[in-house]
N, C-alpha and C. Protein backbone atom coordinates (compact mmCIF):
# COMPACT_ATOMS: atom_id res chain seq x y z
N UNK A 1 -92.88 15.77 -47.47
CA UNK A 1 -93.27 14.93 -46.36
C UNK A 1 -92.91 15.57 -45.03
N UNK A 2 -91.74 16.33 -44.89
CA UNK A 2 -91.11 17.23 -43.73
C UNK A 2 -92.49 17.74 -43.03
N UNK A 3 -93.27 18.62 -44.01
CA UNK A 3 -93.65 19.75 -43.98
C UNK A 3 -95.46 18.97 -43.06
N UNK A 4 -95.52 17.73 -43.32
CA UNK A 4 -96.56 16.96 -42.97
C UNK A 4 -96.47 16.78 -41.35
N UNK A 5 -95.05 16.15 -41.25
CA UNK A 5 -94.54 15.84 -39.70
C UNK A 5 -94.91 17.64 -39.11
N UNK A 6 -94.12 18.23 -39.85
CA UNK A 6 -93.85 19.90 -38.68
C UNK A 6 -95.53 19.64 -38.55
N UNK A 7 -96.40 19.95 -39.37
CA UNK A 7 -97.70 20.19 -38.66
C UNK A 7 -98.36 19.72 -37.64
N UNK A 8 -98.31 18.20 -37.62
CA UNK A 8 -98.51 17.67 -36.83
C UNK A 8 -97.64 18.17 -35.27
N UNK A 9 -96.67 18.19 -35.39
CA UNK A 9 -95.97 18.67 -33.95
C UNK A 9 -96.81 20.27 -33.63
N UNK A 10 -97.73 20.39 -34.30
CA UNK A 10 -98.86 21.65 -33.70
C UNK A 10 -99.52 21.52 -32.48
N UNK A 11 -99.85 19.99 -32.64
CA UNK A 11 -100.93 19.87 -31.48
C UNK A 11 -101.70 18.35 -32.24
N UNK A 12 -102.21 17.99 -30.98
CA UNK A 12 -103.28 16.73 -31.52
C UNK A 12 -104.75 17.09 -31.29
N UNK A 13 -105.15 18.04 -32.54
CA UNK A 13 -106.65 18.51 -32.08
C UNK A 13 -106.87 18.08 -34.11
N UNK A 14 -108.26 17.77 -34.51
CA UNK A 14 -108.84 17.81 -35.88
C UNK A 14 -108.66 18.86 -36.81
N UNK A 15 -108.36 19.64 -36.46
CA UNK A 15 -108.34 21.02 -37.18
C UNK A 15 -106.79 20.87 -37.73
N UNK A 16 -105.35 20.24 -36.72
CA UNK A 16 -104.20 20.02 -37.58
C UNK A 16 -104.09 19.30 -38.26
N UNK A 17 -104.98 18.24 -37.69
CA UNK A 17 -105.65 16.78 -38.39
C UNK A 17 -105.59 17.14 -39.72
N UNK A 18 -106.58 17.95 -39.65
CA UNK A 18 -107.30 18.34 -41.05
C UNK A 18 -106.05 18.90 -42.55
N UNK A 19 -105.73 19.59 -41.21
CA UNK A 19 -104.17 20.69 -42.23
C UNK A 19 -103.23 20.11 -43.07
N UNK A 20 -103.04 18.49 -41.92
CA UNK A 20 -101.64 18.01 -42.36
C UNK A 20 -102.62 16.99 -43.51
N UNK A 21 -103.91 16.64 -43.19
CA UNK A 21 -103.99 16.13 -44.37
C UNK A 21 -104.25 16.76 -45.86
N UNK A 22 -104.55 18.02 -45.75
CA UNK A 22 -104.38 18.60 -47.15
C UNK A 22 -102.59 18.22 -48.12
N UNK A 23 -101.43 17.93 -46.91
CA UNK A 23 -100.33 17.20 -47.71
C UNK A 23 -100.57 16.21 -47.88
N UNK A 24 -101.06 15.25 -47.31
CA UNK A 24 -101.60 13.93 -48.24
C UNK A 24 -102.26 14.01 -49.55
N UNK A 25 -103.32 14.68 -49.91
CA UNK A 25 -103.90 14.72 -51.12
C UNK A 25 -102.60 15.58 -51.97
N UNK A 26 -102.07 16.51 -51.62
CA UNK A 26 -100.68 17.00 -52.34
C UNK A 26 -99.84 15.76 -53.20
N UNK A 27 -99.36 15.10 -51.73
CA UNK A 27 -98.24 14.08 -52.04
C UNK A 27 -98.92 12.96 -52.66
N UNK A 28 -100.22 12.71 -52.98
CA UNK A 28 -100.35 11.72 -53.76
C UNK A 28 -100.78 11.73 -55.33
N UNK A 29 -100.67 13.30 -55.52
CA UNK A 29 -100.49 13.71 -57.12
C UNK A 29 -99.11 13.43 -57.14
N UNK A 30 -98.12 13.34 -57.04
CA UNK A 30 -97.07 12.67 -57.27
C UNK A 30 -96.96 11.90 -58.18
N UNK A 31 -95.40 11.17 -58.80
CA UNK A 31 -95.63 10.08 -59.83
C UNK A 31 -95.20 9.42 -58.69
N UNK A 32 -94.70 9.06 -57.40
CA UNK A 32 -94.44 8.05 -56.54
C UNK A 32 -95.50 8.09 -55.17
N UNK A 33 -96.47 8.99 -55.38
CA UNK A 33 -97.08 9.53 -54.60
C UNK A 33 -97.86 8.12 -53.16
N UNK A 34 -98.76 7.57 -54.29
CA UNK A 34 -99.16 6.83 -53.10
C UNK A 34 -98.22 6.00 -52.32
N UNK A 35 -96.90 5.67 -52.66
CA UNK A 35 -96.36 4.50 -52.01
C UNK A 35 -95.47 5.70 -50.89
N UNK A 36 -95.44 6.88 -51.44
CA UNK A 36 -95.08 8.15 -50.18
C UNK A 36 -96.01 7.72 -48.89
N UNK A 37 -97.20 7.47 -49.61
CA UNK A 37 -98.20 7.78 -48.43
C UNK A 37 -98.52 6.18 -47.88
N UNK A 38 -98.44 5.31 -48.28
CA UNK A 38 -97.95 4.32 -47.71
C UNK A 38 -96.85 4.15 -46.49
N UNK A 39 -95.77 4.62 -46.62
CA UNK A 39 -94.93 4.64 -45.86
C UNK A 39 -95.37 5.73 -44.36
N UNK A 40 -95.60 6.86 -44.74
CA UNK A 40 -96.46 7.62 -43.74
C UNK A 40 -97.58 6.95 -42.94
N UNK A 41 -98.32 5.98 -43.50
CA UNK A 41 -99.46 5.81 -42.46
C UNK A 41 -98.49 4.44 -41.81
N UNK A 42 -98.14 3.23 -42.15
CA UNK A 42 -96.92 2.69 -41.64
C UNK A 42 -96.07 3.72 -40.53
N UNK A 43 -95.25 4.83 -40.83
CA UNK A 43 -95.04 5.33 -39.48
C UNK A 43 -96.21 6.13 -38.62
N UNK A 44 -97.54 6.17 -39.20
CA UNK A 44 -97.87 6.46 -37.68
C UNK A 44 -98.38 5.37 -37.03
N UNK A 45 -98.71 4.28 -38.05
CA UNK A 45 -99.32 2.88 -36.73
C UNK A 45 -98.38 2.57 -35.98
N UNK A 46 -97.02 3.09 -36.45
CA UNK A 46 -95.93 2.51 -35.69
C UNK A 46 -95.12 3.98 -35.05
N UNK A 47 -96.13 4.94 -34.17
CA UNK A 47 -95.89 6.21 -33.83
C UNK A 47 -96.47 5.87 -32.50
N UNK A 48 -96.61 7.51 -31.92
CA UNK A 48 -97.85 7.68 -30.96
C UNK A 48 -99.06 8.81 -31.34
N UNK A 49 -98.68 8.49 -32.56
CA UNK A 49 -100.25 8.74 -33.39
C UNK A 49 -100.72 7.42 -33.68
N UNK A 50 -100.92 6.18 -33.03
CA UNK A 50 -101.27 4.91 -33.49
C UNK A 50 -102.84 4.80 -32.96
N UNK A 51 -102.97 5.33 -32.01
CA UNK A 51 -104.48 5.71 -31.31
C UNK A 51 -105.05 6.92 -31.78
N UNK A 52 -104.58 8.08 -32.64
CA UNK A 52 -105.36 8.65 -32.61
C UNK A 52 -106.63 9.20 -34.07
N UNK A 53 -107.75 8.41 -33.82
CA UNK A 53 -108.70 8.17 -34.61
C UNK A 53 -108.83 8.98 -35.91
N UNK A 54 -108.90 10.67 -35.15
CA UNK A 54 -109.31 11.34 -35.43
C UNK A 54 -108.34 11.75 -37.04
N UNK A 55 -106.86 11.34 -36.67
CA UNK A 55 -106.10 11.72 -37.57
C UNK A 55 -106.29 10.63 -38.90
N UNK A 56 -106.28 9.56 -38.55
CA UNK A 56 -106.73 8.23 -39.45
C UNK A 56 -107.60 8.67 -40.45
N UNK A 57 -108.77 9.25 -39.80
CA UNK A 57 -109.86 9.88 -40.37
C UNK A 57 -109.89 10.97 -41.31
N UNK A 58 -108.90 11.74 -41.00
CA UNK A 58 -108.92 12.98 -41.54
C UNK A 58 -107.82 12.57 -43.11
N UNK A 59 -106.84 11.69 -42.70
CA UNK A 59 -106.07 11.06 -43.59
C UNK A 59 -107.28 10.25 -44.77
N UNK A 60 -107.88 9.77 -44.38
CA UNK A 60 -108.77 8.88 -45.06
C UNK A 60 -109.34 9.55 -45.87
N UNK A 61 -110.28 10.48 -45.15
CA UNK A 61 -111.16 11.50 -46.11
C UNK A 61 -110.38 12.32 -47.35
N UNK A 62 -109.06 12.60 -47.20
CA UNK A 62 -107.99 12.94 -48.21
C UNK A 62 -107.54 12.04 -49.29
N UNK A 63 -108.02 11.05 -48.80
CA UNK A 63 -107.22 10.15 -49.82
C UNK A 63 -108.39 9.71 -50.77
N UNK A 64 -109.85 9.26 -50.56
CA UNK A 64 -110.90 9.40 -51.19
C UNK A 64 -111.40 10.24 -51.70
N UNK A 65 -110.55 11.89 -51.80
CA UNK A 65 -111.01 12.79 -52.52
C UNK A 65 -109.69 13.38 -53.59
C-alpha cells in the first residue's frame, strides 16, 4: 500500500493516475485484498485527492478488470 501513496506524491497528472492504479489491481489479488482497497478509497475521499476525478477513474477501471 506504501508503494501506492509514494506514486501518487509524483504528481497529479493520469498517467500516475494510471501507475498507482496498476497497485490496486495488485492489492486486490490478495486474500484481504478488497477490504485493503476499501480503506484506500475511504482515505482519499477523505484526502485532497477527494476532487480529483481523474484518479477515481483510473482506480475504477482497475478494479473492473
Amino acid at each position: 500500500m506504501d508503494e501506492f501513496y509514494n506514486i501518487l506524491k509524483e504528481g497529479k497528472s493520469r498517467a500516475t493516475y494510471n501507475k498507482a492504479s496498476k497497485y490496486i489491481s495488485a492489492i486486490l489479488k490478495l486474500n484481504n485484498g478488497s477490504s485493503l482497497v476499501e480503506k484506500i478509497l475511504i482515505d482519499l475521499k477523505n484526502s485532497d485527492y477527494q476532487k480529483c476525478s481523474a484518479l477515481f477513474d483510473e482506480i475504477n477501471k482497475a478494479i473492473k478488470n
